[in-house]
PDB file of N, CA and C in Angstrom:
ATOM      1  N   UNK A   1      27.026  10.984  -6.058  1.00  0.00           N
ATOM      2  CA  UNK A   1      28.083  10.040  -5.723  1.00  0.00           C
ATOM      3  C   UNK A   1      27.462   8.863  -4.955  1.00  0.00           C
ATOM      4  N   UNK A   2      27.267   7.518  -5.760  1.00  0.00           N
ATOM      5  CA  UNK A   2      26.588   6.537  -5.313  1.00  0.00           C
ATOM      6  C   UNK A   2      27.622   5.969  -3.921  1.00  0.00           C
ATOM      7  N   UNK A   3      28.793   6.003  -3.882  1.00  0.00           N
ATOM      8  CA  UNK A   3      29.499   5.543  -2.590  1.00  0.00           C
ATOM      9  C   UNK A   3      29.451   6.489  -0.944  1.00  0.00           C
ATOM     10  N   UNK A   4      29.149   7.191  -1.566  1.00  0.00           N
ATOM     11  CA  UNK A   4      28.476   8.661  -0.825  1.00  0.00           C
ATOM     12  C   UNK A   4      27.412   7.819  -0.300  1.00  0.00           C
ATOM     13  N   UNK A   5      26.626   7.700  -0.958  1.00  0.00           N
ATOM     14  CA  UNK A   5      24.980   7.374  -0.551  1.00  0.00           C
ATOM     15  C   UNK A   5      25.228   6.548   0.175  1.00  0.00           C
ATOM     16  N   UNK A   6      25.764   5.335  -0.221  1.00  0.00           N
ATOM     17  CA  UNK A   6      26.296   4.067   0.147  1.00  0.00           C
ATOM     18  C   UNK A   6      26.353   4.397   1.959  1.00  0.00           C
ATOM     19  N   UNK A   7      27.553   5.116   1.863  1.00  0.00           N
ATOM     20  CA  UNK A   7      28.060   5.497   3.191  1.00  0.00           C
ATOM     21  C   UNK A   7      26.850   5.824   4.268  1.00  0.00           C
ATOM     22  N   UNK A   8      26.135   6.845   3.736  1.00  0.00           N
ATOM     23  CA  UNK A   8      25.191   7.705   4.264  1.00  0.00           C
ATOM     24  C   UNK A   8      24.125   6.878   4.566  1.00  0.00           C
ATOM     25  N   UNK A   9      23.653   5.759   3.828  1.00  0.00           N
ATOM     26  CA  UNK A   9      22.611   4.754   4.321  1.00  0.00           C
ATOM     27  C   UNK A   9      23.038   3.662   5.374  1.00  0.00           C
ATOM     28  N   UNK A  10      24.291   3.021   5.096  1.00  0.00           N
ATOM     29  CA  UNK A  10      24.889   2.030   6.068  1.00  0.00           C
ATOM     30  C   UNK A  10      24.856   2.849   7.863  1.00  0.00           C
ATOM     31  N   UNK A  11      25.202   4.225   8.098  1.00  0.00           N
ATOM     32  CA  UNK A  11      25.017   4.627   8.886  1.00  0.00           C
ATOM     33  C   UNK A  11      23.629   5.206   9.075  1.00  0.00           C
ATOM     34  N   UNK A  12      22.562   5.708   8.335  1.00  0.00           N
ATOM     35  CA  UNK A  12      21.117   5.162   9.276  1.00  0.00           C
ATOM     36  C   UNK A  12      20.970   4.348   9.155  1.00  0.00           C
ATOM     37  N   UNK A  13      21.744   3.223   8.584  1.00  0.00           N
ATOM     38  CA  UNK A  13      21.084   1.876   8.362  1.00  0.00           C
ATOM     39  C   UNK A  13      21.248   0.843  10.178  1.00  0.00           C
ATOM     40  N   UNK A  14      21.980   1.337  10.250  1.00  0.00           N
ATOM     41  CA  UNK A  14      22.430   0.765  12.153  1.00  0.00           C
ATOM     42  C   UNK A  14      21.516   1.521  13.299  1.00  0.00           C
ATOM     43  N   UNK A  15      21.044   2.641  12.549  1.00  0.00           N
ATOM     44  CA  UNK A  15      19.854   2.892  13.481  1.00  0.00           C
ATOM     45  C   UNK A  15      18.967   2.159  14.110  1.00  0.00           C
ATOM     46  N   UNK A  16      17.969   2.291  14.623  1.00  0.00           N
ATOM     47  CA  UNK A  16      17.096   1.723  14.790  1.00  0.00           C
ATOM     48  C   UNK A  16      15.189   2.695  14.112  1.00  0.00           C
ATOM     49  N   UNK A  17      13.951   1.704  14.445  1.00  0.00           N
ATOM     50  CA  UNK A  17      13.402   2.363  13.932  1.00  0.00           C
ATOM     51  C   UNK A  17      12.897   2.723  12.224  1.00  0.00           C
ATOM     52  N   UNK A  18      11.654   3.498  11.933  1.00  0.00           N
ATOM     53  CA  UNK A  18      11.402   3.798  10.119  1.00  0.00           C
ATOM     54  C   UNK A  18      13.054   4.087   9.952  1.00  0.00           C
ATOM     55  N   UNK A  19      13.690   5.082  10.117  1.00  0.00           N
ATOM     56  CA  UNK A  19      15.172   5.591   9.689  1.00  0.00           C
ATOM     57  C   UNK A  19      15.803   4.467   9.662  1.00  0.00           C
ATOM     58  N   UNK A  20      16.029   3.425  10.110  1.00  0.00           N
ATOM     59  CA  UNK A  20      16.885   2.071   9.610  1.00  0.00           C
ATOM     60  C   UNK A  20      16.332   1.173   8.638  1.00  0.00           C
ATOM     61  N   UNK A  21      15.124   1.470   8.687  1.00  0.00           N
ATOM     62  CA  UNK A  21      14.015   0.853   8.087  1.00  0.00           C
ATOM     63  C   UNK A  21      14.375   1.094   6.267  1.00  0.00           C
ATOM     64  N   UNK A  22      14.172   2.291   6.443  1.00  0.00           N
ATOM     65  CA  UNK A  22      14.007   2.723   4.914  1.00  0.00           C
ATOM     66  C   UNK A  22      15.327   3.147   4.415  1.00  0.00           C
ATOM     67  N   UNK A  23      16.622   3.091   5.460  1.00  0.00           N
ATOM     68  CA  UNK A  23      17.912   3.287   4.979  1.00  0.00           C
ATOM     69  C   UNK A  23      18.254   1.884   4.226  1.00  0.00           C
ATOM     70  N   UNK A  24      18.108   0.714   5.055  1.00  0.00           N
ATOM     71  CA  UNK A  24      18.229  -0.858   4.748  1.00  0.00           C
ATOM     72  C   UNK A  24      17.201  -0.990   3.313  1.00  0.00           C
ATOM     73  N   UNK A  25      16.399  -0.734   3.035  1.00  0.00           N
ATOM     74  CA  UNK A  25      15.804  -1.289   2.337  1.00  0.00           C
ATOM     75  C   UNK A  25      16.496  -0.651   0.805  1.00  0.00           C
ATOM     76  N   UNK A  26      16.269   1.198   1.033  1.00  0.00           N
ATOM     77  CA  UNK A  26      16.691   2.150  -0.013  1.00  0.00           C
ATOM     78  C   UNK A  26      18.612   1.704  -0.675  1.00  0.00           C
ATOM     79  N   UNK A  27      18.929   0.951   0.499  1.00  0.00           N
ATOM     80  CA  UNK A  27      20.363   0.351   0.362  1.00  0.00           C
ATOM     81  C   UNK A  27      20.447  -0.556  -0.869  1.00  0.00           C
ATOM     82  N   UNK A  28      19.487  -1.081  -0.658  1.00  0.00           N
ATOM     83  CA  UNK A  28      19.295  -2.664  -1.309  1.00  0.00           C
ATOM     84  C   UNK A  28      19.254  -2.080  -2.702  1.00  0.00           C
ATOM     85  N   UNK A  29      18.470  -0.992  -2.496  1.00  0.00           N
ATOM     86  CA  UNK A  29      17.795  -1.001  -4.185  1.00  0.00           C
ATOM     87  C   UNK A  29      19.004   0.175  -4.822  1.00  0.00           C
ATOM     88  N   UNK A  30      19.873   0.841  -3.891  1.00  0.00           N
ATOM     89  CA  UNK A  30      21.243   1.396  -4.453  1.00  0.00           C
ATOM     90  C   UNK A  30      22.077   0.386  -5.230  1.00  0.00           C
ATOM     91  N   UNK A  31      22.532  -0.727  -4.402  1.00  0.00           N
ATOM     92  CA  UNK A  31      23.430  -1.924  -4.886  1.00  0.00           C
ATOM     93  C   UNK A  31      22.756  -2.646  -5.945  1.00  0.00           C
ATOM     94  N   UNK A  32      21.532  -2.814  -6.254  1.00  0.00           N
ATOM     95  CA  UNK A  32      20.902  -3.389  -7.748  1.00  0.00           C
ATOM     96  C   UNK A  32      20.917  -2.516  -8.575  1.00  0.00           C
ATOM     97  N   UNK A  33      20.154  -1.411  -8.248  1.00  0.00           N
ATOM     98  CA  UNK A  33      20.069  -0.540  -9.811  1.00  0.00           C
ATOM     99  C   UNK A  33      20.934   0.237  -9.754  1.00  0.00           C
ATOM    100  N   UNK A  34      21.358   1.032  -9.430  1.00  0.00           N
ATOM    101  CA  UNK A  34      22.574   1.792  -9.286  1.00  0.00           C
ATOM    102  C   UNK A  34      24.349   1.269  -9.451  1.00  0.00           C
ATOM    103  N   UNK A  35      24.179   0.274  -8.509  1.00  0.00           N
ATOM    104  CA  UNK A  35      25.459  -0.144  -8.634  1.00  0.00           C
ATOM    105  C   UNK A  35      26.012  -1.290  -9.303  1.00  0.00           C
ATOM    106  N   UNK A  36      24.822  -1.759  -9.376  1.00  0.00           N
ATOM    107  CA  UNK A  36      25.238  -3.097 -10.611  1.00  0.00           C
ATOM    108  C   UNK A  36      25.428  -4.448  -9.682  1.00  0.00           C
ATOM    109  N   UNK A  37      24.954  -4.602  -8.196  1.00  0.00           N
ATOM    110  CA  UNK A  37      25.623  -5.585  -7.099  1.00  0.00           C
ATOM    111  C   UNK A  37      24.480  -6.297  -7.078  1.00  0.00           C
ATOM    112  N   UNK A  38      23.804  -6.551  -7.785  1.00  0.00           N
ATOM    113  CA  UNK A  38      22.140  -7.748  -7.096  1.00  0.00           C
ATOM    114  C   UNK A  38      22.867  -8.972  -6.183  1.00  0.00           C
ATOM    115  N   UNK A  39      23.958  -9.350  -5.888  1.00  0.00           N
ATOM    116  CA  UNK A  39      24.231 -10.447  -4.865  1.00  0.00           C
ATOM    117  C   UNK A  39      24.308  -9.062  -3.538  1.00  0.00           C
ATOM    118  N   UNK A  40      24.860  -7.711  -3.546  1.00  0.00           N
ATOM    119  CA  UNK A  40      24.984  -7.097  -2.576  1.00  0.00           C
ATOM    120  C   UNK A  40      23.443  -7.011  -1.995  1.00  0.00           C
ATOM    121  N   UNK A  41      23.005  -6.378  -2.786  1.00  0.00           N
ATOM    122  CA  UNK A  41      21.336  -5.942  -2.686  1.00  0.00           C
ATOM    123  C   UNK A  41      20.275  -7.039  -1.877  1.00  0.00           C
ATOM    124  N   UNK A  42      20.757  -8.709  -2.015  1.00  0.00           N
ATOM    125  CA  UNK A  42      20.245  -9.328  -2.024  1.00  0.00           C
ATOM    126  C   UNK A  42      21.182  -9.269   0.103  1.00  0.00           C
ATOM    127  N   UNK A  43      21.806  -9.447  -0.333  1.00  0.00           N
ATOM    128  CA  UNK A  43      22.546  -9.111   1.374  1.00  0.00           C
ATOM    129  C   UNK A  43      21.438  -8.168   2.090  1.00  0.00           C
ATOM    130  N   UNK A  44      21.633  -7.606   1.859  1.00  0.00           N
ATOM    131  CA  UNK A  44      21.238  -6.180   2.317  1.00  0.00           C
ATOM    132  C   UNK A  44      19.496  -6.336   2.688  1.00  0.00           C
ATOM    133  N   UNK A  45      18.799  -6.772   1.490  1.00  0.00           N
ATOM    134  CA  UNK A  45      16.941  -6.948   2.537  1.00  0.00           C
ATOM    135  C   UNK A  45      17.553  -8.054   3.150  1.00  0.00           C
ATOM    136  N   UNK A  46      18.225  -9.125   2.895  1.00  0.00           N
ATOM    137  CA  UNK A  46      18.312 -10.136   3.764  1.00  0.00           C
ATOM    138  C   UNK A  46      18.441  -9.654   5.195  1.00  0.00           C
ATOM    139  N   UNK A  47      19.510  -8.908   5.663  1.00  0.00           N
ATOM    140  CA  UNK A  47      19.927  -8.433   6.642  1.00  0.00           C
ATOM    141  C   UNK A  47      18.745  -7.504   7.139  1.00  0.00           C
ATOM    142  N   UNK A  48      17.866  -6.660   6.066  1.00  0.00           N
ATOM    143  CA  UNK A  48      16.647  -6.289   6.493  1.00  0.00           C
ATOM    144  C   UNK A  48      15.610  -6.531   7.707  1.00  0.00           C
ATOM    145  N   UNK A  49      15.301  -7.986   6.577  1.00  0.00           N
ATOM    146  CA  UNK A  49      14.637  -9.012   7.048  1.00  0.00           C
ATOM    147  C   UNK A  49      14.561  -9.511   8.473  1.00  0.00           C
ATOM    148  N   UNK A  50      15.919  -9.597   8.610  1.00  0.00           N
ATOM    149  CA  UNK A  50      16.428 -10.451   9.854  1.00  0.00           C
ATOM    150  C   UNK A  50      16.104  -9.023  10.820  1.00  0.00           C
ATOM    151  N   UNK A  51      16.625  -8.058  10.617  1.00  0.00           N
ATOM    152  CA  UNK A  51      16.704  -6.933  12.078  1.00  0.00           C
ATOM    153  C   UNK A  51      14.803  -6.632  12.227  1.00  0.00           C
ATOM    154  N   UNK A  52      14.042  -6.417  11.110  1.00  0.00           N
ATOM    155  CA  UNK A  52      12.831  -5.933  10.765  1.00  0.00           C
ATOM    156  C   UNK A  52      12.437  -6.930  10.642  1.00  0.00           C
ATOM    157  N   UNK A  53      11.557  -7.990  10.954  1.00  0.00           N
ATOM    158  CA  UNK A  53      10.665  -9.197  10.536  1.00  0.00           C
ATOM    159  C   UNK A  53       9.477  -8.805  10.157  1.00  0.00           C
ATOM    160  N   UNK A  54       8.922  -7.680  10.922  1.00  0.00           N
ATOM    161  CA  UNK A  54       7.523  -7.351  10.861  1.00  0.00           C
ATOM    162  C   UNK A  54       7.516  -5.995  10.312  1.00  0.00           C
ATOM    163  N   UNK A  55       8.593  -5.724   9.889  1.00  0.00           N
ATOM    164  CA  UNK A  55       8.883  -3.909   9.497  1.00  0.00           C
ATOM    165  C   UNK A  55       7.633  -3.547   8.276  1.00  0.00           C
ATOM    166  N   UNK A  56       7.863  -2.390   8.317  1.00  0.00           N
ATOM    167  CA  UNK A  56       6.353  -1.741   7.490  1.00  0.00           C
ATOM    168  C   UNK A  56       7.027  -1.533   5.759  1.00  0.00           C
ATOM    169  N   UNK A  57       8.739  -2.358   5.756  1.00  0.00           N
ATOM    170  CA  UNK A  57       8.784  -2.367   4.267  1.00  0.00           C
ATOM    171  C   UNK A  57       9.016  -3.877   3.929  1.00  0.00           C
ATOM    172  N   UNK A  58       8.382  -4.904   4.823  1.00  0.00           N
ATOM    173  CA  UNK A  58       8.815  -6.401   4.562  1.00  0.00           C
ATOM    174  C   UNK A  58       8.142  -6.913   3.262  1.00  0.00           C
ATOM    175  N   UNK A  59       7.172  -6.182   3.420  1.00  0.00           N
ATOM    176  CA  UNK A  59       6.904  -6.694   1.441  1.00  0.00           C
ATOM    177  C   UNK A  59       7.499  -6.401   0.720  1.00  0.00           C
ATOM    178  N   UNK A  60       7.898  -4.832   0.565  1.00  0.00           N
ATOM    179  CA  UNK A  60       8.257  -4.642  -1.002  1.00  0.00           C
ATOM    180  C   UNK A  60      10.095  -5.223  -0.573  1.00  0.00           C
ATOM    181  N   UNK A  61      10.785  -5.531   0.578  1.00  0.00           N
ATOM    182  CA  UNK A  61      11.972  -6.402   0.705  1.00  0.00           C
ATOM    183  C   UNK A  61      11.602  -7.908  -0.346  1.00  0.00           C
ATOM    184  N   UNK A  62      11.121  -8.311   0.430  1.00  0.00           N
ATOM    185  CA  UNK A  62      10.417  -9.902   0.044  1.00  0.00           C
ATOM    186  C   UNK A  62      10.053  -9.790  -1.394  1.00  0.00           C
ATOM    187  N   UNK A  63       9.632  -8.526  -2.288  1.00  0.00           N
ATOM    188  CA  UNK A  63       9.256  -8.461  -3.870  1.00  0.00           C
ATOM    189  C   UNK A  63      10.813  -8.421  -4.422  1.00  0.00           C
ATOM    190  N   UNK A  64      11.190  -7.080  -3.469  1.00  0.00           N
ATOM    191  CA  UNK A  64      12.743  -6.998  -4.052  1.00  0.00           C
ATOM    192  C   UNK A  64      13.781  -8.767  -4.433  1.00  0.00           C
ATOM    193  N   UNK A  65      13.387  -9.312  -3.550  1.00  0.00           N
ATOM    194  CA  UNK A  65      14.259 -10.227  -3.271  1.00  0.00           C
ATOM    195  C   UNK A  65      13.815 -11.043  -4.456  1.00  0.00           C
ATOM    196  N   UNK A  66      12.556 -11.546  -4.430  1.00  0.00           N
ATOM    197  CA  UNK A  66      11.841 -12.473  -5.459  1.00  0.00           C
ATOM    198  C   UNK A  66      12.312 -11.835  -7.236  1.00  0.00           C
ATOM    199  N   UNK A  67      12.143 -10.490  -7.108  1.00  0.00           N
ATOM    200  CA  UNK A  67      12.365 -10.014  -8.468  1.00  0.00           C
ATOM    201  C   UNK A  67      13.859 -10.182  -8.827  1.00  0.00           C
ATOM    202  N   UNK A  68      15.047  -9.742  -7.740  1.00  0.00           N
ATOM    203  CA  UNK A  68      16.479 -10.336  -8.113  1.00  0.00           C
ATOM    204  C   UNK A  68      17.151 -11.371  -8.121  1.00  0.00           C
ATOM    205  N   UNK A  69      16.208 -12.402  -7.504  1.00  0.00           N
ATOM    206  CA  UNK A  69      16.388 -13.454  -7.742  1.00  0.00           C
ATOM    207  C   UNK A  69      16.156 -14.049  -9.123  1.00  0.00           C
ATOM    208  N   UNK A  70      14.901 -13.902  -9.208  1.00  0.00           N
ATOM    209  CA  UNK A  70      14.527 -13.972 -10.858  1.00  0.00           C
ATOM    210  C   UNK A  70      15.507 -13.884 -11.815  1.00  0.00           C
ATOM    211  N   UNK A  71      15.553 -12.310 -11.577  1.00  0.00           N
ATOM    212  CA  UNK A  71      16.991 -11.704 -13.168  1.00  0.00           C
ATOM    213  C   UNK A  71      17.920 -12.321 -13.133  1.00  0.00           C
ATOM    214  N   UNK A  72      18.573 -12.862 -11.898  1.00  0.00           N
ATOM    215  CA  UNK A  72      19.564 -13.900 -11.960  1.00  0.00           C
ATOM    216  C   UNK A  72      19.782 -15.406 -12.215  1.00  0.00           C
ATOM    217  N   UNK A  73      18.545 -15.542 -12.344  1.00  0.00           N
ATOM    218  CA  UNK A  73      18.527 -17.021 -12.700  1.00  0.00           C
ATOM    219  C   UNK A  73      18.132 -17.748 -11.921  1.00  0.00           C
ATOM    220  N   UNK A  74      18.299 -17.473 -11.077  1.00  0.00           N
ATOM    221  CA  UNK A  74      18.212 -18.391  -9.497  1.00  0.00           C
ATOM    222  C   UNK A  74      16.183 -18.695  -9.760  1.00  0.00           C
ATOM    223  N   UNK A  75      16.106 -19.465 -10.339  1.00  0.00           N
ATOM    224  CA  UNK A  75      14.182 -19.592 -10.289  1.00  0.00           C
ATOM    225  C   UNK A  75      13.697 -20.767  -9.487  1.00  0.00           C
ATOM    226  N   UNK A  76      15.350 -21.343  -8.816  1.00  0.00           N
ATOM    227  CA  UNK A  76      14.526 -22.142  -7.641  1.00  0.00           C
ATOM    228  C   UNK A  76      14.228 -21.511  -6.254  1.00  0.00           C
ATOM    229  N   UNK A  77      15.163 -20.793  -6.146  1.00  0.00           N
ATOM    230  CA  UNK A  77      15.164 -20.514  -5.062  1.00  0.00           C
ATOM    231  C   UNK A  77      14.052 -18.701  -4.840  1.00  0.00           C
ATOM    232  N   UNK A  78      13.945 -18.131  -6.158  1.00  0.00           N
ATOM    233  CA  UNK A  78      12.850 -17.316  -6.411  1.00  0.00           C
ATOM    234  C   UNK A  78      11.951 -17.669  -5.910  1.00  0.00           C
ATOM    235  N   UNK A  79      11.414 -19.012  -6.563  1.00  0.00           N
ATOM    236  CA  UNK A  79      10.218 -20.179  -6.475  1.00  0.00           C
ATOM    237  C   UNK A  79       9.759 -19.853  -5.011  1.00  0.00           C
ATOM    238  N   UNK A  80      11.009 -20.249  -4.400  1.00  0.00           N
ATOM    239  CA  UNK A  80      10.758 -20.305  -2.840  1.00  0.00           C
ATOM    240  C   UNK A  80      10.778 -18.974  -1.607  1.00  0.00           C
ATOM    241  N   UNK A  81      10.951 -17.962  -2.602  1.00  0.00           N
ATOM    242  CA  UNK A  81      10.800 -16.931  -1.750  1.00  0.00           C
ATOM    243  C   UNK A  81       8.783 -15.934  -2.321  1.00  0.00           C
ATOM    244  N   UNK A  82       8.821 -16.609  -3.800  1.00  0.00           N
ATOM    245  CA  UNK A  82       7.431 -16.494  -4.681  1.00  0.00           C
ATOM    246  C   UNK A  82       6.224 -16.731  -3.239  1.00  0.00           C
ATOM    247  N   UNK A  83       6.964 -18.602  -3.042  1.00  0.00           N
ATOM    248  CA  UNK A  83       5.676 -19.188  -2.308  1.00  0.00           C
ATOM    249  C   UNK A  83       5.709 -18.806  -0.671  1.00  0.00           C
ATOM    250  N   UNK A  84       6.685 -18.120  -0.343  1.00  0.00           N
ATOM    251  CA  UNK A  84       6.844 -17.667   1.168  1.00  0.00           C
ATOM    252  C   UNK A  84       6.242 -16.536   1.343  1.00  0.00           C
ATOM    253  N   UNK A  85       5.945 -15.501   0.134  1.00  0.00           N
ATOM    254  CA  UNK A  85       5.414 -14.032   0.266  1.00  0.00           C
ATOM    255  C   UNK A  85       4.099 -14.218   0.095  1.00  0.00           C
ATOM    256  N   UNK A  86       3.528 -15.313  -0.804  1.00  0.00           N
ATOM    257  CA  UNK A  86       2.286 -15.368  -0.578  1.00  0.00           C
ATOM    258  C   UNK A  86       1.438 -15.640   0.709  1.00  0.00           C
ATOM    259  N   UNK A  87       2.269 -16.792   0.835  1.00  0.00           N
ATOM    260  CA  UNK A  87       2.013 -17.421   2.500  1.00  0.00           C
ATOM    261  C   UNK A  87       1.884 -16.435   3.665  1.00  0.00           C
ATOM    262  N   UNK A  88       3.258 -15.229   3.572  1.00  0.00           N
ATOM    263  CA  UNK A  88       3.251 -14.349   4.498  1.00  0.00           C
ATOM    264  C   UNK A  88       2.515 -13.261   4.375  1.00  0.00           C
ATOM    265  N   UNK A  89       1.843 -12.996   3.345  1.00  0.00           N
ATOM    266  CA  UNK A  89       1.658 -11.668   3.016  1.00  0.00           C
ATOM    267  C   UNK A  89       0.431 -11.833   1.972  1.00  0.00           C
ATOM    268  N   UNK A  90      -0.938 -12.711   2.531  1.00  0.00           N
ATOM    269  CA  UNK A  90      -2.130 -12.848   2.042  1.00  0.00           C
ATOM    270  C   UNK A  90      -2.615 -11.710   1.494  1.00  0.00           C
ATOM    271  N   UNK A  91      -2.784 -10.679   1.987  1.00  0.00           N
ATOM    272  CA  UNK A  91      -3.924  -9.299   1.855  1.00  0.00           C
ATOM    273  C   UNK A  91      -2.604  -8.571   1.169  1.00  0.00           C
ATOM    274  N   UNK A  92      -1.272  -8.829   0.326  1.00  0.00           N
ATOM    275  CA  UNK A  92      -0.736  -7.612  -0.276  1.00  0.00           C
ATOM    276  C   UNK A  92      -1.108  -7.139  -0.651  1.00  0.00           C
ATOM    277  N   UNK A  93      -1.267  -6.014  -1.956  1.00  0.00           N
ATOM    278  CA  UNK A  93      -0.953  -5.404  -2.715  1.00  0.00           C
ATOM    279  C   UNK A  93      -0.782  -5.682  -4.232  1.00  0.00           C
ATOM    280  N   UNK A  94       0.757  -6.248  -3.944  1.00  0.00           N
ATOM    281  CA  UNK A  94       1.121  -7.082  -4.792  1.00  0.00           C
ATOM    282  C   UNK A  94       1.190  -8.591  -4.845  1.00  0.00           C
ATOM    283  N   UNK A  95       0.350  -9.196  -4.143  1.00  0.00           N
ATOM    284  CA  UNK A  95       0.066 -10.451  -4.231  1.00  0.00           C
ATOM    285  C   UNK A  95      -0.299 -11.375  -5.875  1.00  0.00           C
ATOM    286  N   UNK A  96      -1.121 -10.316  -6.640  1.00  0.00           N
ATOM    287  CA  UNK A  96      -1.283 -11.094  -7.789  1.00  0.00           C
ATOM    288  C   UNK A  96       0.134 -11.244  -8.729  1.00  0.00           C
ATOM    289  N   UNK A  97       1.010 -10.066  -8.801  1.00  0.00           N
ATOM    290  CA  UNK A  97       2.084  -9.994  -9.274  1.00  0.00           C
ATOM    291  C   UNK A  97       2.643 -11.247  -8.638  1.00  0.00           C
ATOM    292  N   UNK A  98       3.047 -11.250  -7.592  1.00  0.00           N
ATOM    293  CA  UNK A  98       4.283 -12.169  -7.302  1.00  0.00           C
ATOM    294  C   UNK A  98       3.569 -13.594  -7.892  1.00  0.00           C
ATOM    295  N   UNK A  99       2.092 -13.846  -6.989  1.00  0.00           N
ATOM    296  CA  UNK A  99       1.490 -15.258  -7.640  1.00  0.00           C
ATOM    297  C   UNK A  99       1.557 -15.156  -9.307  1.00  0.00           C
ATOM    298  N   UNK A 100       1.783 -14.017 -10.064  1.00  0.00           N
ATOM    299  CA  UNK A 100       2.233 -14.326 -11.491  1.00  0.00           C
ATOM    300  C   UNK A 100       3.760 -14.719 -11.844  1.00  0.00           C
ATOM    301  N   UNK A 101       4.365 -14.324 -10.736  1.00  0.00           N
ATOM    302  CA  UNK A 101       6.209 -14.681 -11.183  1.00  0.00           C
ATOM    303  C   UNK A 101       5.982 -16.143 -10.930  1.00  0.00           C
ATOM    304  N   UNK A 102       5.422 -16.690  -9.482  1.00  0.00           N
ATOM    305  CA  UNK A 102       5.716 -18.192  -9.538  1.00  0.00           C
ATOM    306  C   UNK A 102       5.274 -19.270 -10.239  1.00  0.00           C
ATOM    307  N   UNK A 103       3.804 -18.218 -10.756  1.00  0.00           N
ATOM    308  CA  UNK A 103       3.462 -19.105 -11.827  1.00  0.00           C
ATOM    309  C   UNK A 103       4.033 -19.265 -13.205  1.00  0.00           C
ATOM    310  N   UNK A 104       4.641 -18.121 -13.229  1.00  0.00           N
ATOM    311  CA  UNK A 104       5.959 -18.203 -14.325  1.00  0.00           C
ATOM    312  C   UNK A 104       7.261 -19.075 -14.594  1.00  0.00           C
ATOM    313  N   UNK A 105       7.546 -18.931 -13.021  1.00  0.00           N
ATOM    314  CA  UNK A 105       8.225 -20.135 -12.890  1.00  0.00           C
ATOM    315  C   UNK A 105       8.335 -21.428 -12.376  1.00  0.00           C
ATOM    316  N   UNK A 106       7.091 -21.646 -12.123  1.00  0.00           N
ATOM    317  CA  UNK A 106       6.484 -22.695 -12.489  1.00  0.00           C
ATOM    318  C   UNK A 106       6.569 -23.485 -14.273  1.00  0.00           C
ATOM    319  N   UNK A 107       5.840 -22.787 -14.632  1.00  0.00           N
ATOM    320  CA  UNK A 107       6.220 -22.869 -16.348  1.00  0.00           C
ATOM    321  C   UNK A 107       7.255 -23.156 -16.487  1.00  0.00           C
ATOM    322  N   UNK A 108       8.339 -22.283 -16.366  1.00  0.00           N
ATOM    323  CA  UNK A 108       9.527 -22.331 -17.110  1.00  0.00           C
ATOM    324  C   UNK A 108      10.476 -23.991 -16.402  1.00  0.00           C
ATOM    325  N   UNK A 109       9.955 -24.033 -15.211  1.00  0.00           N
ATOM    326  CA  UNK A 109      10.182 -25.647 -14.846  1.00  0.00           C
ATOM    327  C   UNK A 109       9.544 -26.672 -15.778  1.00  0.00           C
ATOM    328  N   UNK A 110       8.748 -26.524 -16.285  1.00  0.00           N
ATOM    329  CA  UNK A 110       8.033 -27.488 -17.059  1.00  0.00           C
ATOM    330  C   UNK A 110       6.562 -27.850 -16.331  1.00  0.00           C
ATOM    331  N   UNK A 111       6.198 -27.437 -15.199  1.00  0.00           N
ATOM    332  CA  UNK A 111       5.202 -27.909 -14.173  1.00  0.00           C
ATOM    333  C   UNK A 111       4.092 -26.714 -14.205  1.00  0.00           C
ATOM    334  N   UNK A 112       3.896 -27.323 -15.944  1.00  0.00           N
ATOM    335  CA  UNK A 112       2.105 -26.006 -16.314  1.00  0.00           C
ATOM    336  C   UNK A 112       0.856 -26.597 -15.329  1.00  0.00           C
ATOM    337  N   UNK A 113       0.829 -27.534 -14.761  1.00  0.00           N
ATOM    338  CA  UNK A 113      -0.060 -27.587 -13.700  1.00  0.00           C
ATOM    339  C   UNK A 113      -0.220 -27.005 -12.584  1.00  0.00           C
ATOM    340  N   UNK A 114       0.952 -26.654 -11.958  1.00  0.00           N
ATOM    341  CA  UNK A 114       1.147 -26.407 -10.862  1.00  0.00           C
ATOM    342  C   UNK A 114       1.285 -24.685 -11.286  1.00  0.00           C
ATOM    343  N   UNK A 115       1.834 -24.732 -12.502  1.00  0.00           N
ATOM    344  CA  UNK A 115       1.251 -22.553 -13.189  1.00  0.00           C
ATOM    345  C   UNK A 115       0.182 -22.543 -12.803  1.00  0.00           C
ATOM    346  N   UNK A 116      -0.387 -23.091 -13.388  1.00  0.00           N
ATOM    347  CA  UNK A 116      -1.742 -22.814 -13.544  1.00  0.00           C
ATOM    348  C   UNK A 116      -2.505 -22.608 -12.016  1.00  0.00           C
ATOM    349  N   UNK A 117      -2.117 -23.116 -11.263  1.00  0.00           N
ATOM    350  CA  UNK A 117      -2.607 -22.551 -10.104  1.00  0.00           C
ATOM    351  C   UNK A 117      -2.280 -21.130  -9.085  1.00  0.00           C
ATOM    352  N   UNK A 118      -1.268 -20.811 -10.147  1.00  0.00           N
ATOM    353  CA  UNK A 118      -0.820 -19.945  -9.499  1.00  0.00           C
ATOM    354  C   UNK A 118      -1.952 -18.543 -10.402  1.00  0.00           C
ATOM    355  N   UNK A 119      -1.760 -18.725 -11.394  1.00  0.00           N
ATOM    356  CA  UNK A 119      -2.757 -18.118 -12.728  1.00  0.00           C
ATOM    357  C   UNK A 119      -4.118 -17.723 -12.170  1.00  0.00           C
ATOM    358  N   UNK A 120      -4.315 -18.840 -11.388  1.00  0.00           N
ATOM    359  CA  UNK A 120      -5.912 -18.542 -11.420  1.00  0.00           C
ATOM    360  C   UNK A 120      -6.105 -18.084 -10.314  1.00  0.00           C
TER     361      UNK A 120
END
């Protein structure tokens, strides 16, 4: 029962601490894939974000965010969360991924120059 869950995360989610940490984040990714809400989901790391700045899930928030932004269309404002994770988050992980979404959308703006730097 996804409203169940729902429930059950919003309250560790007011915690403090990993347990708010990974309730807020695991929230986010209930309301996208599960529930069909990517504007909820997108609430939700936002609100992350803001309580956790430095939290130990601010990347994969910041991927989350960049990737639902994407599916929705939104590729300006993707753009701008693309070039903020790089900025913030030099030594990721997933750094080449995301520098491949903006260089994607880059492209899909028409601005293959400015892909291309993201490419290489």
């Amino acid at each position: 029962d996804m409203r169940r869950a729902v429930s059950l995360y919003e309250r560790l989610g007011s915690r403090s601490g990993l347990v708010a940490e990974n309730a807020l984040y695991e929230l986010g990714a209930i309301y996208r894939d599960d529930l069909r809400e990517p504007r909820r989901a997108l609430a939700t790391w936002e609100r992350y974000r803001k309580r956790f700045p430095a939290g130990v899930l601010r990347a994969e928030a910041d991927v989350s965010v960049v990737d639902t932004l994407a599916s929705l269309g939104e590729r300006d404002r993707a753009l701008v969360e693309a070039r903020a994770f790089l900025v913030r988050h030099p030594s990721s992980e997933r750094r080449a991924e995301i520098a491949r979404v903006a260089g994607d959308l880059e492209r899909t703006r028409g601005d293959c120059r400015e892909a291309g730097l993201f490419y290489g």
